[in-house]
N, C-alpha and C. Protein backbone atom coordinates (compact mmCIF):
# COMPACT_ATOMS: atom_id res chain seq x y z
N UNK A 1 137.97 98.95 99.17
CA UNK A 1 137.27 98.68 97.92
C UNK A 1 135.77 98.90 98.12
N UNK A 2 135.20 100.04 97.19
CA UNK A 2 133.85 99.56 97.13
C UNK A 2 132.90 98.37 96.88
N UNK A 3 131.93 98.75 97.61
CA UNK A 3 130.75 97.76 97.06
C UNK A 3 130.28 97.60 95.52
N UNK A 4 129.71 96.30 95.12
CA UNK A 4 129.55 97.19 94.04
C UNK A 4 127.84 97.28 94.07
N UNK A 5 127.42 98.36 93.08
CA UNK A 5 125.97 98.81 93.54
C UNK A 5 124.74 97.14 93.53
N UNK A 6 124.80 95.96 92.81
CA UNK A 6 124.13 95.15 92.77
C UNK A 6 124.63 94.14 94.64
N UNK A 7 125.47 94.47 94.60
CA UNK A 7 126.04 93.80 95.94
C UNK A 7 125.16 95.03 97.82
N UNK A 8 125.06 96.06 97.33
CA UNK A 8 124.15 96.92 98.00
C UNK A 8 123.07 96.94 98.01
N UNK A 9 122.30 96.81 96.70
CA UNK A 9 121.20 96.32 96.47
C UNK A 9 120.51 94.80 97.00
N UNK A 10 121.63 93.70 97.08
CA UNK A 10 121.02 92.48 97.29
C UNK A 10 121.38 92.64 99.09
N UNK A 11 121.85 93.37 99.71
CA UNK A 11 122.17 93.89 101.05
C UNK A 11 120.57 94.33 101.62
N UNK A 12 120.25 95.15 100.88
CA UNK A 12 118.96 95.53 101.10
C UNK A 12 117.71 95.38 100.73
N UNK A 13 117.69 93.96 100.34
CA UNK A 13 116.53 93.48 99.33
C UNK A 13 115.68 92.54 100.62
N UNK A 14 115.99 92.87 101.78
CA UNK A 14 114.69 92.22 102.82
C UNK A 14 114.13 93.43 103.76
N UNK A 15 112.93 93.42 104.05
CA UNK A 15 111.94 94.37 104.47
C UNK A 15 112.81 94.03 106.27
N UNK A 16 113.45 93.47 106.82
CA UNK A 16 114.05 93.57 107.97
C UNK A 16 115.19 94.35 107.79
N UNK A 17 116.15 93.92 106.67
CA UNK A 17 117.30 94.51 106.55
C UNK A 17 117.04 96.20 106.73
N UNK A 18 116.31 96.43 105.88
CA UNK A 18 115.39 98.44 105.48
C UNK A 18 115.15 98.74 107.12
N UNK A 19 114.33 97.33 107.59
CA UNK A 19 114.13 98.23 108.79
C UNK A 19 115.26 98.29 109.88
N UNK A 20 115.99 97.41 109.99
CA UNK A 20 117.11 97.47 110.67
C UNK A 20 117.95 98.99 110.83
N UNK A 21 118.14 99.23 109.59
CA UNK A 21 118.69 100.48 108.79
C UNK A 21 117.99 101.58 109.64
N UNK A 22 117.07 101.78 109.62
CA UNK A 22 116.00 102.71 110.03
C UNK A 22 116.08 103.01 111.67
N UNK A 23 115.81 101.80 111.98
CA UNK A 23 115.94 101.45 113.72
C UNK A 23 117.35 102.17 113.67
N UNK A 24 119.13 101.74 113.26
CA UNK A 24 120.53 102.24 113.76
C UNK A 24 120.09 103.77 113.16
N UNK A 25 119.37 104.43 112.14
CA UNK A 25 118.89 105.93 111.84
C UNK A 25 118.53 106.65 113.21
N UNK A 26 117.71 106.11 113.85
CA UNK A 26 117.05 106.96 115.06
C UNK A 26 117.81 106.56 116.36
N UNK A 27 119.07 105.87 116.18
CA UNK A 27 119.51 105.28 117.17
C UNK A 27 121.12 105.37 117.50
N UNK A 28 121.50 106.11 118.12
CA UNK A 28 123.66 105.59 118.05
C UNK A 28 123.89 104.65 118.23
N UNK A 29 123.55 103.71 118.04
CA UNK A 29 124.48 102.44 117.76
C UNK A 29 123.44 101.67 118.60
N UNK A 30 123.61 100.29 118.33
CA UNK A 30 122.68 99.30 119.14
C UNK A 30 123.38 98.12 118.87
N UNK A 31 123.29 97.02 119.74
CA UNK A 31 123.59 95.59 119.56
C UNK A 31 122.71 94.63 118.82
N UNK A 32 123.35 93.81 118.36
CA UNK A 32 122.42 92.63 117.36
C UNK A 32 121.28 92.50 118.39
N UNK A 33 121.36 92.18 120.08
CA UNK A 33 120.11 91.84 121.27
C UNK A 33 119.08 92.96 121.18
N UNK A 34 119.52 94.02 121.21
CA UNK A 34 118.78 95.31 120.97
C UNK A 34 117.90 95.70 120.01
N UNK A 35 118.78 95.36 119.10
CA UNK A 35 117.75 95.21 117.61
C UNK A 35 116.91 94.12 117.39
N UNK A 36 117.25 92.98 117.85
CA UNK A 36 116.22 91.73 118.13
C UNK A 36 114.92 92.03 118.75
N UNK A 37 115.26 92.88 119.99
CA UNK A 37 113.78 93.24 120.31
C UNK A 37 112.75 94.07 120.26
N UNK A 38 113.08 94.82 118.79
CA UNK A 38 112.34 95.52 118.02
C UNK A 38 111.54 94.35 117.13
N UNK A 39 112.22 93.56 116.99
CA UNK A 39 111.92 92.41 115.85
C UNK A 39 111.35 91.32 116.05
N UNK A 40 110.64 90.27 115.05
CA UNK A 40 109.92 89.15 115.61
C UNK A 40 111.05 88.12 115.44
N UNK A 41 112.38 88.99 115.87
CA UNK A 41 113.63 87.89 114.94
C UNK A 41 114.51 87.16 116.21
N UNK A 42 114.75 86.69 115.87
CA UNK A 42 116.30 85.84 117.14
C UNK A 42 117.33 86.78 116.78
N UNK A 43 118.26 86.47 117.66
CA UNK A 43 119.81 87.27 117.75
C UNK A 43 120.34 86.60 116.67
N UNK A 44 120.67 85.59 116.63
CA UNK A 44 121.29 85.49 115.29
C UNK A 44 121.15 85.58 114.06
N UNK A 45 120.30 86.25 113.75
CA UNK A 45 119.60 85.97 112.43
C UNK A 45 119.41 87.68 112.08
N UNK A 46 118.96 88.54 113.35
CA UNK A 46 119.70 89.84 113.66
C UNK A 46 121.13 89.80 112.65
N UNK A 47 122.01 89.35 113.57
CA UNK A 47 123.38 89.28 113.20
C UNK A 47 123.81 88.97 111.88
N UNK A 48 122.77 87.84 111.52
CA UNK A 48 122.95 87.43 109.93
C UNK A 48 123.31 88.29 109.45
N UNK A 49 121.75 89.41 109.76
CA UNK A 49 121.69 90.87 108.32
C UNK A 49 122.45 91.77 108.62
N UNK A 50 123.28 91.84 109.56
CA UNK A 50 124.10 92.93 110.04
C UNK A 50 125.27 92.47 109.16
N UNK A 51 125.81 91.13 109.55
CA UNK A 51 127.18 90.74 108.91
C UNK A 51 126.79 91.30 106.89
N UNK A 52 125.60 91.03 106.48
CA UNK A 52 125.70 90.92 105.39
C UNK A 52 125.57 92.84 105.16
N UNK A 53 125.49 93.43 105.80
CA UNK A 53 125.03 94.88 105.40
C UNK A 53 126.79 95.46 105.75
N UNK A 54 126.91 94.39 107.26
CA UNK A 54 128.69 95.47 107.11
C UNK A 54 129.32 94.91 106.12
N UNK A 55 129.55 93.69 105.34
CA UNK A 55 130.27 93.41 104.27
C UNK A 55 130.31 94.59 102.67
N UNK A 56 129.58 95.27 102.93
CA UNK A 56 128.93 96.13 102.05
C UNK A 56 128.97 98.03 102.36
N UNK A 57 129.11 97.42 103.70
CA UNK A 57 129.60 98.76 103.98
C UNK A 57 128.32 100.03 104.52
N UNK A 58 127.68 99.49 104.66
CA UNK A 58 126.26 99.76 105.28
C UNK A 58 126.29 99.84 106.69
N UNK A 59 126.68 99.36 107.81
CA UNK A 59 126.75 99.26 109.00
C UNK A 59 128.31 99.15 109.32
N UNK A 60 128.80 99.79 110.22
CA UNK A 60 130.15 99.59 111.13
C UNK A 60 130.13 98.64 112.61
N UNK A 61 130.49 98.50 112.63
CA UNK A 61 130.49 97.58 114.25
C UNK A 61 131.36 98.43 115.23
N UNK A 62 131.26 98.56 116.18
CA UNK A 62 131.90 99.35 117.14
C UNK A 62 132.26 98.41 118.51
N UNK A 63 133.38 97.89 119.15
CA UNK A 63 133.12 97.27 120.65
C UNK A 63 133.10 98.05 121.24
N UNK A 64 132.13 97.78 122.17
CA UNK A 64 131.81 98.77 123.30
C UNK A 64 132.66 98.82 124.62
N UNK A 65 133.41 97.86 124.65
CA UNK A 65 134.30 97.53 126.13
C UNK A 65 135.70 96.75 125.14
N UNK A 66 137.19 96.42 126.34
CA UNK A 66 137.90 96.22 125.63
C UNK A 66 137.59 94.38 125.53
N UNK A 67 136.82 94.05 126.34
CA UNK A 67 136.35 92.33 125.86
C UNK A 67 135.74 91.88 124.92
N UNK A 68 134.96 93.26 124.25
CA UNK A 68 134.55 92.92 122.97
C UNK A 68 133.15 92.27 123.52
N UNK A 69 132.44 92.15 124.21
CA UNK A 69 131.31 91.62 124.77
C UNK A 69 130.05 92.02 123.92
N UNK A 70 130.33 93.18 123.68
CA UNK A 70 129.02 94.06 122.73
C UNK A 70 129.52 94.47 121.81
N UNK A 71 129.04 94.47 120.78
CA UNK A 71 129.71 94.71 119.59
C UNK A 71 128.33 96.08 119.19
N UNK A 72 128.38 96.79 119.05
CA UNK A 72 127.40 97.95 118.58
C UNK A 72 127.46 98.42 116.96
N UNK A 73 126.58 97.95 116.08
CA UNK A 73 126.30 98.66 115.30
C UNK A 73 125.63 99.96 115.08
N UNK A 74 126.10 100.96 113.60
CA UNK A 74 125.77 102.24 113.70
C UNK A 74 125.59 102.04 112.05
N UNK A 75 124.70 102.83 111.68
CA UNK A 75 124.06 102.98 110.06
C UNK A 75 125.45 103.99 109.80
N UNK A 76 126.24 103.61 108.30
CA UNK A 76 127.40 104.51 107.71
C UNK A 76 126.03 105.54 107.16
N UNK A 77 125.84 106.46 107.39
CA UNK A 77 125.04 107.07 106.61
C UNK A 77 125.56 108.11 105.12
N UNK A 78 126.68 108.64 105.73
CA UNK A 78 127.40 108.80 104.42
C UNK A 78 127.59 107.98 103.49
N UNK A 79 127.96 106.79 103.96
CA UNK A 79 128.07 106.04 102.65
C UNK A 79 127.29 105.35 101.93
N UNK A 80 125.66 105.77 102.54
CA UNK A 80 124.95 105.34 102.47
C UNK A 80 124.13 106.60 101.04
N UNK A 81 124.30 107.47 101.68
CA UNK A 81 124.27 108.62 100.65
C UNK A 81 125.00 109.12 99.39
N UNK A 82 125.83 108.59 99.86
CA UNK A 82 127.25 108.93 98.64
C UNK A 82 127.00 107.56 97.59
N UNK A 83 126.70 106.59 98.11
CA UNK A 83 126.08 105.29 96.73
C UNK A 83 125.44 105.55 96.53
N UNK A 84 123.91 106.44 96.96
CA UNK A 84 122.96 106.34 96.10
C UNK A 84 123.30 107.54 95.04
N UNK A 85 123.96 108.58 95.36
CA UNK A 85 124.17 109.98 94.63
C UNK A 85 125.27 109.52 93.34
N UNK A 86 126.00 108.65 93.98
CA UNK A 86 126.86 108.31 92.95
C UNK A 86 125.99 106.99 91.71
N UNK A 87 124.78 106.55 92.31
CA UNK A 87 124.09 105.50 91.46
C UNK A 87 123.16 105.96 90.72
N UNK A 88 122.90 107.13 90.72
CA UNK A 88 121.91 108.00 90.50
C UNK A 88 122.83 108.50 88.99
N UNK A 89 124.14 108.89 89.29
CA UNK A 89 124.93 109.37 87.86
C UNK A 89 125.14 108.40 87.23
N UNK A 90 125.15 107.42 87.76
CA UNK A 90 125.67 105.97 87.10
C UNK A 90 124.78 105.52 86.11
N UNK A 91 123.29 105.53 86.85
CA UNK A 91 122.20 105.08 85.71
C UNK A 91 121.73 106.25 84.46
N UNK A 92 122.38 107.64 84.88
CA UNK A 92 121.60 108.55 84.14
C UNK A 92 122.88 108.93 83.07
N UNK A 93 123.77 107.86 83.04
CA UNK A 93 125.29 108.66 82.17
C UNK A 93 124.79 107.67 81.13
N UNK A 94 125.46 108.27 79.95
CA UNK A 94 125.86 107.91 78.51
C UNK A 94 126.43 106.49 78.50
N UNK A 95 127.65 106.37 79.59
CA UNK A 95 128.04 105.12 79.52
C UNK A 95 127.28 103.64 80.00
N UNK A 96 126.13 103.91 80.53
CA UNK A 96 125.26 103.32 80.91
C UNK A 96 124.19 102.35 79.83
N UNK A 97 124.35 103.49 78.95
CA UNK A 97 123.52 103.59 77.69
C UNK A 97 124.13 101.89 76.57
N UNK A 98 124.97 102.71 76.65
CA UNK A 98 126.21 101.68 75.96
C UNK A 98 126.15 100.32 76.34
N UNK A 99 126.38 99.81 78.03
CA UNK A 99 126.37 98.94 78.74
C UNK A 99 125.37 98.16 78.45
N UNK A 100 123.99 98.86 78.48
CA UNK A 100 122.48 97.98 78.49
C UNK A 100 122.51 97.73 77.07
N UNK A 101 123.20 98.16 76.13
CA UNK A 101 123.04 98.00 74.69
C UNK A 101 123.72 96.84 74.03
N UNK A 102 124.76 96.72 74.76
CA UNK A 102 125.92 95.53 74.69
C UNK A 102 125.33 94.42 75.37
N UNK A 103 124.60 94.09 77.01
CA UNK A 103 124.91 93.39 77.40
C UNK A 103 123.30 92.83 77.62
N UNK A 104 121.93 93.23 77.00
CA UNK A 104 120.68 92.96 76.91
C UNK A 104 120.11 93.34 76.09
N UNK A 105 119.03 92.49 75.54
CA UNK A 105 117.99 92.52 74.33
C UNK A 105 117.20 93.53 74.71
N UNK A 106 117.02 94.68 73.97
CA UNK A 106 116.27 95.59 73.99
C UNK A 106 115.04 95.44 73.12
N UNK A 107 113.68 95.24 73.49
CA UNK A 107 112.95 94.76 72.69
C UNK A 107 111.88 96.71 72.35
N UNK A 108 111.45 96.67 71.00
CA UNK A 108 111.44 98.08 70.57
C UNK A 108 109.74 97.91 70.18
């Protein structure tokens, strides 16, 4: 099941989360520790924004061994591309039109 686009949006509504994103961009995969020390952040809190970006479909987790010791995230970048291309028709269609007309005061 997709995300839905306000659930992607609130995924990426912190200036760590963007950069997180950016950091797994220039990077194959990295651990929540790894990405911590790019950051003024703790590991868990790392992990926070990871759990909330893979729920969404933004990041994959990968184990790196079969103990599962490291868990490696990697930016989905396709699907990262394919929501915005597909959000892009979404806001610019007819049926859109309709939606904001029904469901908010349009002041003229």
């Amino acid at each position: 099941m997709r995300a839905h686009y306000s659930d992607i949006f609130r995924a990426l509504a912190t200036k760590e989360r963007v950069g997180i994103l950016g950091l797994l961009y220039r990077h194959n995969g990295l651990t929540p520790t790894q990405i911590a020390k790019c950051f003024y952040l703790e590991q868990p809190t790392i992990s926070h924004h990871l759990h909330h970006m893979q729920r969404v479909g933004l990041v994959t987790p990968q184990s790196a061994d079969k103990d599962a010791r490291q868990t490696y995230y990697m930016l989905n970048i396709g699907y990262l591309e394919q929501t915005f291309d597909s959000f892009i028709q979404f806001i610019t269609s007819n049926p859109s039109e309709s939606y904001a007309q029904t469901h908010y005061v349009v002041s003229r």
